[in-house]
N, C-alpha and C. Protein backbone atom coordinates (compact mmCIF):
# COMPACT_ATOMS: atom_id res chain seq x y z
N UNK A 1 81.71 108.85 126.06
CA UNK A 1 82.20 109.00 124.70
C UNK A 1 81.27 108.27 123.75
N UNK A 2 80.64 109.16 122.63
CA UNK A 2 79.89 108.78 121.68
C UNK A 2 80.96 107.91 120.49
N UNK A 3 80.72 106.32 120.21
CA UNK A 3 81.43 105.76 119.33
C UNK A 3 80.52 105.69 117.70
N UNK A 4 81.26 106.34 117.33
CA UNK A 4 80.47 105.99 115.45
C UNK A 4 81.21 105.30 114.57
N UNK A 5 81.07 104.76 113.54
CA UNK A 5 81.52 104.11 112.57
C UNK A 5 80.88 104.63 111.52
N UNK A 6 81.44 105.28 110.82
CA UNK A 6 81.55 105.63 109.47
C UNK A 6 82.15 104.75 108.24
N UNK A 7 81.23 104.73 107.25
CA UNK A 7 81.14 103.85 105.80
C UNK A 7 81.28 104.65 104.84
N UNK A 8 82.40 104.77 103.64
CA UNK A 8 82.44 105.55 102.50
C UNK A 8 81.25 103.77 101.68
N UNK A 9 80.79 104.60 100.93
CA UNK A 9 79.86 103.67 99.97
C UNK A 9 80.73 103.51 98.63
N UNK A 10 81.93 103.92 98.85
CA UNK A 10 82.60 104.31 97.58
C UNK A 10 84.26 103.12 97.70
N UNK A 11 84.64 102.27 96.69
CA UNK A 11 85.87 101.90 96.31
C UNK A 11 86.96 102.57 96.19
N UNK A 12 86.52 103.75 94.91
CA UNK A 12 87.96 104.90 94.60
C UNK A 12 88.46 105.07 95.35
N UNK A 13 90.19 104.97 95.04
CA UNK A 13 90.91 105.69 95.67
C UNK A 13 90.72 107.56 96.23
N UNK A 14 90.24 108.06 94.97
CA UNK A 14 89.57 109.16 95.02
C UNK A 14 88.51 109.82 95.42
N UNK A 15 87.61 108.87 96.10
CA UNK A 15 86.50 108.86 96.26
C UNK A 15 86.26 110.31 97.32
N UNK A 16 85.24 111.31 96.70
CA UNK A 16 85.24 112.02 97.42
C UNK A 16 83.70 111.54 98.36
N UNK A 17 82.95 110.68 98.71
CA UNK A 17 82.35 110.29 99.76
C UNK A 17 83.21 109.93 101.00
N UNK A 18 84.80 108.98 100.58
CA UNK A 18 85.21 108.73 101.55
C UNK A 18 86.13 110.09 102.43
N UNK A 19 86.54 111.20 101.17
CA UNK A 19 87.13 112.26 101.88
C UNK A 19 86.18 112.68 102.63
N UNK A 20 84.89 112.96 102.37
CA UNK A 20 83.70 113.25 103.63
C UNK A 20 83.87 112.99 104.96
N UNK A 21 83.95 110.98 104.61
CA UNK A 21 83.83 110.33 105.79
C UNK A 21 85.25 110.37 106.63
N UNK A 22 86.17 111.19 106.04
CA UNK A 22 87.57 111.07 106.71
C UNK A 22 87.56 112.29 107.40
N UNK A 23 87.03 113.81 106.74
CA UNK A 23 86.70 115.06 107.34
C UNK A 23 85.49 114.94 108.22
N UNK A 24 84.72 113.95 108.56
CA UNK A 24 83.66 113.94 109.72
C UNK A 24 84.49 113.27 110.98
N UNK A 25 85.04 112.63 110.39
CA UNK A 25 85.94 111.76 111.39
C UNK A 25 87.32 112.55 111.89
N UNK A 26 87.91 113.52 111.28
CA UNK A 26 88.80 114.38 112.10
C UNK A 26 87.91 115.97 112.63
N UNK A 27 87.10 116.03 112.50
CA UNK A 27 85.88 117.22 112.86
C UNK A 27 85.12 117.09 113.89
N UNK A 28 85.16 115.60 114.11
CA UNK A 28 83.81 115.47 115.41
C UNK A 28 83.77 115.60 116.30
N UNK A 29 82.82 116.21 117.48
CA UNK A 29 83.12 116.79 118.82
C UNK A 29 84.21 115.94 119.66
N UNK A 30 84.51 116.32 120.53
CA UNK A 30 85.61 115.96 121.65
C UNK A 30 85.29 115.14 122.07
N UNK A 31 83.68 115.11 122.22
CA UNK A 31 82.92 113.45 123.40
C UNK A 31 82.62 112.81 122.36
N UNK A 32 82.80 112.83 120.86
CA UNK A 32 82.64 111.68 120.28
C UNK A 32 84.15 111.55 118.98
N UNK A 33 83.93 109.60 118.82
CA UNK A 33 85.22 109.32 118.32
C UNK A 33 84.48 108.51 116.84
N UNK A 34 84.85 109.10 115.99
CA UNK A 34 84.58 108.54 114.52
C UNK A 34 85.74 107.70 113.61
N UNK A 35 84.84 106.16 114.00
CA UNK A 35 86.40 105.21 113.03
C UNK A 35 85.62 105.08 111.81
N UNK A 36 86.38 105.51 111.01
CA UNK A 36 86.31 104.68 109.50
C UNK A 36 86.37 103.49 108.91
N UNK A 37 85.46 102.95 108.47
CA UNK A 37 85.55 101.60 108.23
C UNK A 37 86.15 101.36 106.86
N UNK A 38 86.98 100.49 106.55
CA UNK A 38 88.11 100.61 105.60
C UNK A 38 88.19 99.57 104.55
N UNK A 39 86.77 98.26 104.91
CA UNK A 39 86.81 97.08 104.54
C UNK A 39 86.31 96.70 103.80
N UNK A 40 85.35 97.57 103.09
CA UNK A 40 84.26 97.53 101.80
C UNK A 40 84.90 96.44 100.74
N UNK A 41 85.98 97.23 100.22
CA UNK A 41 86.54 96.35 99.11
C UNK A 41 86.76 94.59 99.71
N UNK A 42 87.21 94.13 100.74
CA UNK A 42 87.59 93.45 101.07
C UNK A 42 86.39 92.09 101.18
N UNK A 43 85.31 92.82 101.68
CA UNK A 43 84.01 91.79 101.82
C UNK A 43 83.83 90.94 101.14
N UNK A 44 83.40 89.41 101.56
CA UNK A 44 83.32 88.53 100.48
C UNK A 44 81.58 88.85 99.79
N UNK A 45 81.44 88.68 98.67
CA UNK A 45 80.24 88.54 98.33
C UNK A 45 79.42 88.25 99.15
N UNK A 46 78.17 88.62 99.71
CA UNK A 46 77.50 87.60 100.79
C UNK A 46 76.75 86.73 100.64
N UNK A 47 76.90 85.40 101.69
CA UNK A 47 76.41 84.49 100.82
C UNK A 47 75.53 83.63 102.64
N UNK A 48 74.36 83.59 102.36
CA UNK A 48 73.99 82.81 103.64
C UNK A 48 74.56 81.68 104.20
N UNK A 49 74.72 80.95 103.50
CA UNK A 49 75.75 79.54 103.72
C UNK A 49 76.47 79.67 104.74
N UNK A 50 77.09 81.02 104.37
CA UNK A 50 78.57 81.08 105.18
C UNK A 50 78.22 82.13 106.60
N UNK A 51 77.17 82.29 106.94
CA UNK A 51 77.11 82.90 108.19
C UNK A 51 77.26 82.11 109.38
N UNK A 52 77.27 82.68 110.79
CA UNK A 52 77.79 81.82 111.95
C UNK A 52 78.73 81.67 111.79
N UNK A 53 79.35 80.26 112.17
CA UNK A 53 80.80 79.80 112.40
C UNK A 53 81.22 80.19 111.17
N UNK A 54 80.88 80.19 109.75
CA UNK A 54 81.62 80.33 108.63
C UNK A 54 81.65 81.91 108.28
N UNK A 55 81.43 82.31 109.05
CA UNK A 55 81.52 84.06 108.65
C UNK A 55 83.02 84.01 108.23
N UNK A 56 82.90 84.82 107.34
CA UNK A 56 84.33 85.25 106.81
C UNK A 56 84.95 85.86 107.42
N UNK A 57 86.43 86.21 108.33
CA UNK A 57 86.88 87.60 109.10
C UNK A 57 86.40 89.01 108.64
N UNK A 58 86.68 89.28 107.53
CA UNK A 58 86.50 90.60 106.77
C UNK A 58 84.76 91.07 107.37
N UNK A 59 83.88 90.58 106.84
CA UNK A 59 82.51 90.29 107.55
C UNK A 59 82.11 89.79 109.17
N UNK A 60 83.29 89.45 109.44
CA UNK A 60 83.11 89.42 111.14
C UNK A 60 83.61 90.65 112.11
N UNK A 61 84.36 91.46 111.26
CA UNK A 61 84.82 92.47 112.04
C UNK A 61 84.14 93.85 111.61
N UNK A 62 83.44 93.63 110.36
CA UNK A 62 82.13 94.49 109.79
C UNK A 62 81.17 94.61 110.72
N UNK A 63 80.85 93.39 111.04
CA UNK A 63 79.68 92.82 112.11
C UNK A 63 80.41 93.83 113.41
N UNK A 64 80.69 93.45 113.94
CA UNK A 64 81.28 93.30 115.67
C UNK A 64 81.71 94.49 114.79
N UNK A 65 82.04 95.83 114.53
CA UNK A 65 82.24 97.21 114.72
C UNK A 65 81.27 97.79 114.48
N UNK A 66 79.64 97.78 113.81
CA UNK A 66 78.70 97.80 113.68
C UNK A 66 77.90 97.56 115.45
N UNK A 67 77.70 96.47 115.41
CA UNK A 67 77.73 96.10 117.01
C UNK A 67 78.38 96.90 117.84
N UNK A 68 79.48 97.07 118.00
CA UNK A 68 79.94 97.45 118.94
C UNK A 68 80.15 99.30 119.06
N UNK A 69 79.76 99.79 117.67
CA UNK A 69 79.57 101.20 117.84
C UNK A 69 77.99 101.77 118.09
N UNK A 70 77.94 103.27 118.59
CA UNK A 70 76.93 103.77 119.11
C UNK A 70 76.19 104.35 118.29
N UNK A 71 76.77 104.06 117.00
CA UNK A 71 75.58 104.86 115.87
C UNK A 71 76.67 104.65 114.31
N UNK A 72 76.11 104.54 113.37
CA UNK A 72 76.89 104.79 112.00
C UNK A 72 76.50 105.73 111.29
N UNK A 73 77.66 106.28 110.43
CA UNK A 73 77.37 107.16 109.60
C UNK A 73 77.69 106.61 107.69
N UNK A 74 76.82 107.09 107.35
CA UNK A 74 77.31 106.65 105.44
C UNK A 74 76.94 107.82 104.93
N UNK A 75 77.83 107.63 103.49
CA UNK A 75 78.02 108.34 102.41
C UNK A 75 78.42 107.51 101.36
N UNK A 76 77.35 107.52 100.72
CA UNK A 76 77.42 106.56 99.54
C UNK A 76 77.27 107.59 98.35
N UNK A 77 77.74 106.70 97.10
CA UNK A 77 77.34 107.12 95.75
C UNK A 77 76.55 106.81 95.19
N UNK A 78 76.09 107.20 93.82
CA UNK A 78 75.08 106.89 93.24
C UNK A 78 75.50 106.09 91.96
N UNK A 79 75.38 105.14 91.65
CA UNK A 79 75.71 104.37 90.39
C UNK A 79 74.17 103.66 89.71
N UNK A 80 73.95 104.05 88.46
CA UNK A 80 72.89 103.61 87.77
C UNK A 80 71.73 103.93 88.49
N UNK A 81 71.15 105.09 89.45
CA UNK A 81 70.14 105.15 90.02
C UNK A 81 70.00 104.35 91.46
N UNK A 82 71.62 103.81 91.87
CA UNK A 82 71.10 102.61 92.58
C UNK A 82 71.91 102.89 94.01
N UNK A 83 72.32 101.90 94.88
CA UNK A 83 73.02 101.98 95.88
C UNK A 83 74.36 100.95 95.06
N UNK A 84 75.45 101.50 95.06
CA UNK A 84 76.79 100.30 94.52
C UNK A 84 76.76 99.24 95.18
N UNK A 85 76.99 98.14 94.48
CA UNK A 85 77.13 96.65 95.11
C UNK A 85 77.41 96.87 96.20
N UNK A 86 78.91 97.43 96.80
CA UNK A 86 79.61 97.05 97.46
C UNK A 86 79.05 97.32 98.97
N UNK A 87 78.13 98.57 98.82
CA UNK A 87 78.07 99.35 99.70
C UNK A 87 76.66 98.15 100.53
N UNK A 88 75.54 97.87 99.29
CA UNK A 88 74.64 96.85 99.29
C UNK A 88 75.18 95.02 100.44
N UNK A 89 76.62 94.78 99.72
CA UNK A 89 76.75 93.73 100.25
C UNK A 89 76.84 93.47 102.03
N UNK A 90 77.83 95.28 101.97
CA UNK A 90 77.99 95.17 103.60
C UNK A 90 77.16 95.28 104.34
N UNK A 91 75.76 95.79 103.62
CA UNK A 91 74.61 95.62 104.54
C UNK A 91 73.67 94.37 104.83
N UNK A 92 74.04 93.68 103.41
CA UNK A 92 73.75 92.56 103.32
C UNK A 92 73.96 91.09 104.94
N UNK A 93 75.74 91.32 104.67
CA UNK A 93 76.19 91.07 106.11
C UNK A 93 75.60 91.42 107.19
N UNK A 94 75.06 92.74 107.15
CA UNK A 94 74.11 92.76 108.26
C UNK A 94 73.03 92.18 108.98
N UNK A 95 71.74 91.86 107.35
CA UNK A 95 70.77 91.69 107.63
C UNK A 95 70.23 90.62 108.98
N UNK A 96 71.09 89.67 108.89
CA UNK A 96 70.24 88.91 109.86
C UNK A 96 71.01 88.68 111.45
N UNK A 97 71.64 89.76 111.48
CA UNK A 97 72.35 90.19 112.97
C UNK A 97 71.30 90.84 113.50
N UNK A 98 71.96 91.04 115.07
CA UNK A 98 71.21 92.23 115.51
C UNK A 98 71.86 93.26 115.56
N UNK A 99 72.82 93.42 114.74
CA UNK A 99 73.73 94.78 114.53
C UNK A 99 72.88 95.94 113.90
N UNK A 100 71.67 95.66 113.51
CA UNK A 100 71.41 97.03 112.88
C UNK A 100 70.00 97.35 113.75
N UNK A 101 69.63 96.45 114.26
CA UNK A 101 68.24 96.73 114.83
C UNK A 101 68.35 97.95 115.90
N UNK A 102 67.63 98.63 115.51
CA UNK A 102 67.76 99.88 116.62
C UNK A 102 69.01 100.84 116.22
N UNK A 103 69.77 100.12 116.08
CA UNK A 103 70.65 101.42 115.57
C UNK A 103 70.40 102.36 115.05
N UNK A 104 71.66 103.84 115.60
CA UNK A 104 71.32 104.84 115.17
C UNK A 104 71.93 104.85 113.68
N UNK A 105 71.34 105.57 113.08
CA UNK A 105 72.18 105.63 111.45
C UNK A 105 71.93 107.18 110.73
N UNK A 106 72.69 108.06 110.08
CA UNK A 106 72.45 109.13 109.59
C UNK A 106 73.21 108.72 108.03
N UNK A 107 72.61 109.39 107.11
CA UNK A 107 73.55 109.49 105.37
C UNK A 107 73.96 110.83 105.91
N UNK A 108 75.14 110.83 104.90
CA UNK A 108 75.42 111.87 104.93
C UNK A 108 76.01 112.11 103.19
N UNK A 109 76.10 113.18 102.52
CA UNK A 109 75.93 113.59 100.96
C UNK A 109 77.07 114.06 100.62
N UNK A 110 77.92 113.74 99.38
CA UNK A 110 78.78 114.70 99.00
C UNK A 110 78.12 114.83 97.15
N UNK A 111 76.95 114.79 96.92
CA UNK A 111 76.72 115.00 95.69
C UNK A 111 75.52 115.46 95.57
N UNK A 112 74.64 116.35 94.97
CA UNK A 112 73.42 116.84 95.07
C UNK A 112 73.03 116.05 94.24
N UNK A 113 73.05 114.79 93.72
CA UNK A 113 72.71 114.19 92.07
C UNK A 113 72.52 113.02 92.51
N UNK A 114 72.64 112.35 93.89
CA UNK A 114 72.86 111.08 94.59
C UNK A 114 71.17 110.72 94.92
N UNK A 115 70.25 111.88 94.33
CA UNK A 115 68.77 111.33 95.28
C UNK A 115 68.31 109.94 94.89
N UNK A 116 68.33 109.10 94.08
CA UNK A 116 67.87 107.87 93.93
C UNK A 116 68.33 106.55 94.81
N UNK A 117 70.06 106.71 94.90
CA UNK A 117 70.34 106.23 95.94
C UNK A 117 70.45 106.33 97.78
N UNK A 118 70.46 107.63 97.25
CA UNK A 118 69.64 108.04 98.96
C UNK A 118 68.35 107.70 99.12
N UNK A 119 67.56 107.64 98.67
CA UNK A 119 66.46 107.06 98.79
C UNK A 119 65.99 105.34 98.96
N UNK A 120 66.75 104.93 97.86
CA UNK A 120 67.30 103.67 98.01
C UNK A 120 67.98 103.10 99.22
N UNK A 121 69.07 103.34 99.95
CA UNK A 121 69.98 103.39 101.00
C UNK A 121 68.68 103.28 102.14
N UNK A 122 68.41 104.68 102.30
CA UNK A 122 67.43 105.47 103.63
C UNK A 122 66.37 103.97 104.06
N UNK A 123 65.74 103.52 102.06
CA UNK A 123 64.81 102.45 102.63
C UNK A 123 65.32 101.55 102.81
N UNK A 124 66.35 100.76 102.33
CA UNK A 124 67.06 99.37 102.92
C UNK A 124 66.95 99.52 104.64
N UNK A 125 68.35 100.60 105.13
CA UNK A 125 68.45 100.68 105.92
C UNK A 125 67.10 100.64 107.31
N UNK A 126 66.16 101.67 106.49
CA UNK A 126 65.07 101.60 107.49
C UNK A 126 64.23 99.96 107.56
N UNK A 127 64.18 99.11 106.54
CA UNK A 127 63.88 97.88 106.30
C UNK A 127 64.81 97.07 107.07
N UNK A 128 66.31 97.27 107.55
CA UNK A 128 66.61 96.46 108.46
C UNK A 128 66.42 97.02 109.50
N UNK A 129 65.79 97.65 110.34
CA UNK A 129 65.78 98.51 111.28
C UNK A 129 66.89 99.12 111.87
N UNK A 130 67.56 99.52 110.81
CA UNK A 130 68.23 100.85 111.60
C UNK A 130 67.26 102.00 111.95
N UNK A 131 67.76 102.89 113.04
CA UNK A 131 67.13 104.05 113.66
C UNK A 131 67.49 105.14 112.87
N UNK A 132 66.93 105.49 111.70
CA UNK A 132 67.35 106.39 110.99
C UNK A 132 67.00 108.21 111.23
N UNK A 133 68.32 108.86 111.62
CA UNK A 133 68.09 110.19 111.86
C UNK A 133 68.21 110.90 111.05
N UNK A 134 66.82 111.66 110.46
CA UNK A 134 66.78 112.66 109.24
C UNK A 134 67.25 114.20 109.66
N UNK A 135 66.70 114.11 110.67
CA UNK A 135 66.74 115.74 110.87
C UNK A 135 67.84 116.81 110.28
N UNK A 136 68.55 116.45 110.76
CA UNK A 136 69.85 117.19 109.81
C UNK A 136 70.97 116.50 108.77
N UNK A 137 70.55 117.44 107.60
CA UNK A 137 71.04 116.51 106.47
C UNK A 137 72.37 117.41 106.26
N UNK A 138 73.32 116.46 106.11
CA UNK A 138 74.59 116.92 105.79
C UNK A 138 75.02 116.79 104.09
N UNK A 139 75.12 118.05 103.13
CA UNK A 139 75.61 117.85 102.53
C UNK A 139 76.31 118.86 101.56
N UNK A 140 77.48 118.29 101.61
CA UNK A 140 79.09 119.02 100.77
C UNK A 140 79.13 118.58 99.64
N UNK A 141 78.69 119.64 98.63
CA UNK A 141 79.00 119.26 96.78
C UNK A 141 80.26 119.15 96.70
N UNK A 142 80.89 118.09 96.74
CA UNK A 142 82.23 117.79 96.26
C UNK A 142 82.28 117.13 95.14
N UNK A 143 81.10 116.76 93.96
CA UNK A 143 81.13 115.63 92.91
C UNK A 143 81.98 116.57 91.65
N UNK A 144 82.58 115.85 91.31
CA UNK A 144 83.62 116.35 89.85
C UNK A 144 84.75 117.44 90.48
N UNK A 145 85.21 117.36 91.51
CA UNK A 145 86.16 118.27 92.48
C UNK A 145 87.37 117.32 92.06
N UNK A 146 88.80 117.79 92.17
CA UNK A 146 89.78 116.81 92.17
C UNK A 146 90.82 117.33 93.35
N UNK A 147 91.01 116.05 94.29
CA UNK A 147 91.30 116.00 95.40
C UNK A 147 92.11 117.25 95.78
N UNK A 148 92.63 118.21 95.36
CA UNK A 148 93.09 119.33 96.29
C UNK A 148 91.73 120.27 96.19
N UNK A 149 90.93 120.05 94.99
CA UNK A 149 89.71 121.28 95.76
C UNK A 149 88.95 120.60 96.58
N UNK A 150 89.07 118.83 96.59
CA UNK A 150 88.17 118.48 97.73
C UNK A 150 88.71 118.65 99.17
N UNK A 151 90.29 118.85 99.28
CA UNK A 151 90.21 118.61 100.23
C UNK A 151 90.52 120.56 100.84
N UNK A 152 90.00 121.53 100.17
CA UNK A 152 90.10 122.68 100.02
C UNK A 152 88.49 123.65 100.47
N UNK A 153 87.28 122.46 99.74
CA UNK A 153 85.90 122.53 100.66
C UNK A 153 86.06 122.00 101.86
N UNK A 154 86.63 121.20 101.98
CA UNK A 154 86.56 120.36 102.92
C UNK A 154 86.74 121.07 104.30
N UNK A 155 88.15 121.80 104.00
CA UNK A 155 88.54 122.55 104.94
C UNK A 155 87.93 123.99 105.32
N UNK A 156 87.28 124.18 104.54
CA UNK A 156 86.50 126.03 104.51
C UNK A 156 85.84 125.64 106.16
N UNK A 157 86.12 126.72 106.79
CA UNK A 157 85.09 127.17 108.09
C UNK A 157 84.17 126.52 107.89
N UNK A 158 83.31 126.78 107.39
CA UNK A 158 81.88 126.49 107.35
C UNK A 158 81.51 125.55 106.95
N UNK A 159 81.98 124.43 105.99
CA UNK A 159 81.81 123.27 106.11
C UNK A 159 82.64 122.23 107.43
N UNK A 160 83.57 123.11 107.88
CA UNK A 160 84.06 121.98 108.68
C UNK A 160 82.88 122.32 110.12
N UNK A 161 82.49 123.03 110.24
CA UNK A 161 81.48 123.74 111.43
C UNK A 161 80.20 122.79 111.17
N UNK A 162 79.74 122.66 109.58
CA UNK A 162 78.47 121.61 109.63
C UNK A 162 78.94 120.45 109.73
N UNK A 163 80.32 120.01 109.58
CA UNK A 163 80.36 118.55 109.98
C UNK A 163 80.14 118.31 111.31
N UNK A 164 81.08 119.30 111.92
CA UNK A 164 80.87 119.14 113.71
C UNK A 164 79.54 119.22 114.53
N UNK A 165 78.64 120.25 113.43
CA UNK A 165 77.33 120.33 113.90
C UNK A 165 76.55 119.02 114.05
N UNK A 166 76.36 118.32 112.39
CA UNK A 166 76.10 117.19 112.03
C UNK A 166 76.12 116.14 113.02
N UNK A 167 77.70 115.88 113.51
CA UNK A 167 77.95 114.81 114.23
C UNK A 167 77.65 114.91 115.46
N UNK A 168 77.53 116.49 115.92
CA UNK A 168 77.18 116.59 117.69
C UNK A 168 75.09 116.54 117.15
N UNK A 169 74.23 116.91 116.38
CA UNK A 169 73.15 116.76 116.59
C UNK A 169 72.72 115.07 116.53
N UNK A 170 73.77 114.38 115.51
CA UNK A 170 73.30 113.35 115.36
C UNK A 170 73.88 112.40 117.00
N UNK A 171 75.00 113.02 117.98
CA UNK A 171 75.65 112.03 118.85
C UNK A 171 74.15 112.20 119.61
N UNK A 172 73.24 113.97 119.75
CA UNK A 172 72.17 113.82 120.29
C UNK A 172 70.91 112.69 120.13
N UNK A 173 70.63 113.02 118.94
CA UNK A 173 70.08 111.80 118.55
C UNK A 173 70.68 110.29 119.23
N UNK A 174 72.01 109.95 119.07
CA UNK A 174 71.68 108.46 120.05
C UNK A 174 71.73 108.62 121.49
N UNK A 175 72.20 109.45 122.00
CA UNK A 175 71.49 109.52 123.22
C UNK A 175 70.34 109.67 123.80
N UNK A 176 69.07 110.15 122.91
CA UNK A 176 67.88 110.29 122.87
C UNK A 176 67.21 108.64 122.97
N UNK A 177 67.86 108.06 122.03
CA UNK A 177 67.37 106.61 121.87
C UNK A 177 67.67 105.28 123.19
């Protein structure tokens, strides 16, 4: 069984990155299991001081599900050209683990308008060494949708078929690694 962890980059309640990350996560093949990570808001600012023994819980269980899954998936937004704090901090938490080294990692898109922060994201991530898999890019225009048409793409055949695709090329990908 392929384990992933999936990241909405997004706060809103509404957030249609996280409806993404909730439709990849009830879509994904049979041999693999997609948890959602739920803790964004919760993260303390990150602050070096407080790593090791002073890790915060919220950031220790960021860590150790990171760690302990076989690949992550994100979908972030784009705010001011940038990657959102929030999405920034939890990687932050990362940096000086070995939770990201080698890891597999794919973005995945719900906005065609997001390229600055995908770009942004792609290089952090590749700067901590995550194993970043391009090959197949997943992405569902859901931006300015309100939650019954998102969750109305969401459901069409054919997007729910590229999520499943998505997640079985990318479970290939970590087994490759």
């Amino acid at each position: 069984m392929i384990e992933i962890i999936a990241i909405s980059g997004s706060l809103r309640a509404a957030s249609t990155n996280s409806a993404l990350i909730a439709a990849l996560a009830a879509n994904a093949p049979t041999d693999c299991r997609v948890e959602v990570y739920d803790g964004l808001g919760r993260l303390p600012i990150f602050n070096p001081d407080d790593e090791g023994a002073r890790t915060p819980p919220e950031a220790a269980r960021l860590i150790e599900a990171v760690t302990r899954a076989d690949g992550i998936v994100v979908s972030c937004p784009e705010y001011a050209h940038g990657v959102p704090g929030g999405m920034k901090n939890a990687l932050d938490w990362l940096v000086s683990r070995d939770a990201a080294v080698g890891k597999p990692a794919m973005l995945v898109h719900a906005s065609p308008r997001s390229l600055y922060a995908r770009a942004a994201l792609a290089e952090i991530m590749r700067t901590m060494s995550f194993a970043m898999y391009e090959e197949t890019a997943l992405e569902i225009a859901l931006l300015g949708k309100k939650p019954a048409e998102v969750e109305a793409v969401l459901g069409e055949d054919a997007n729910r078929q590229a999520m499943w695709g998505a997640i079985e090329a990318f479970s290939g990908f970590i087994r490759s690694q």
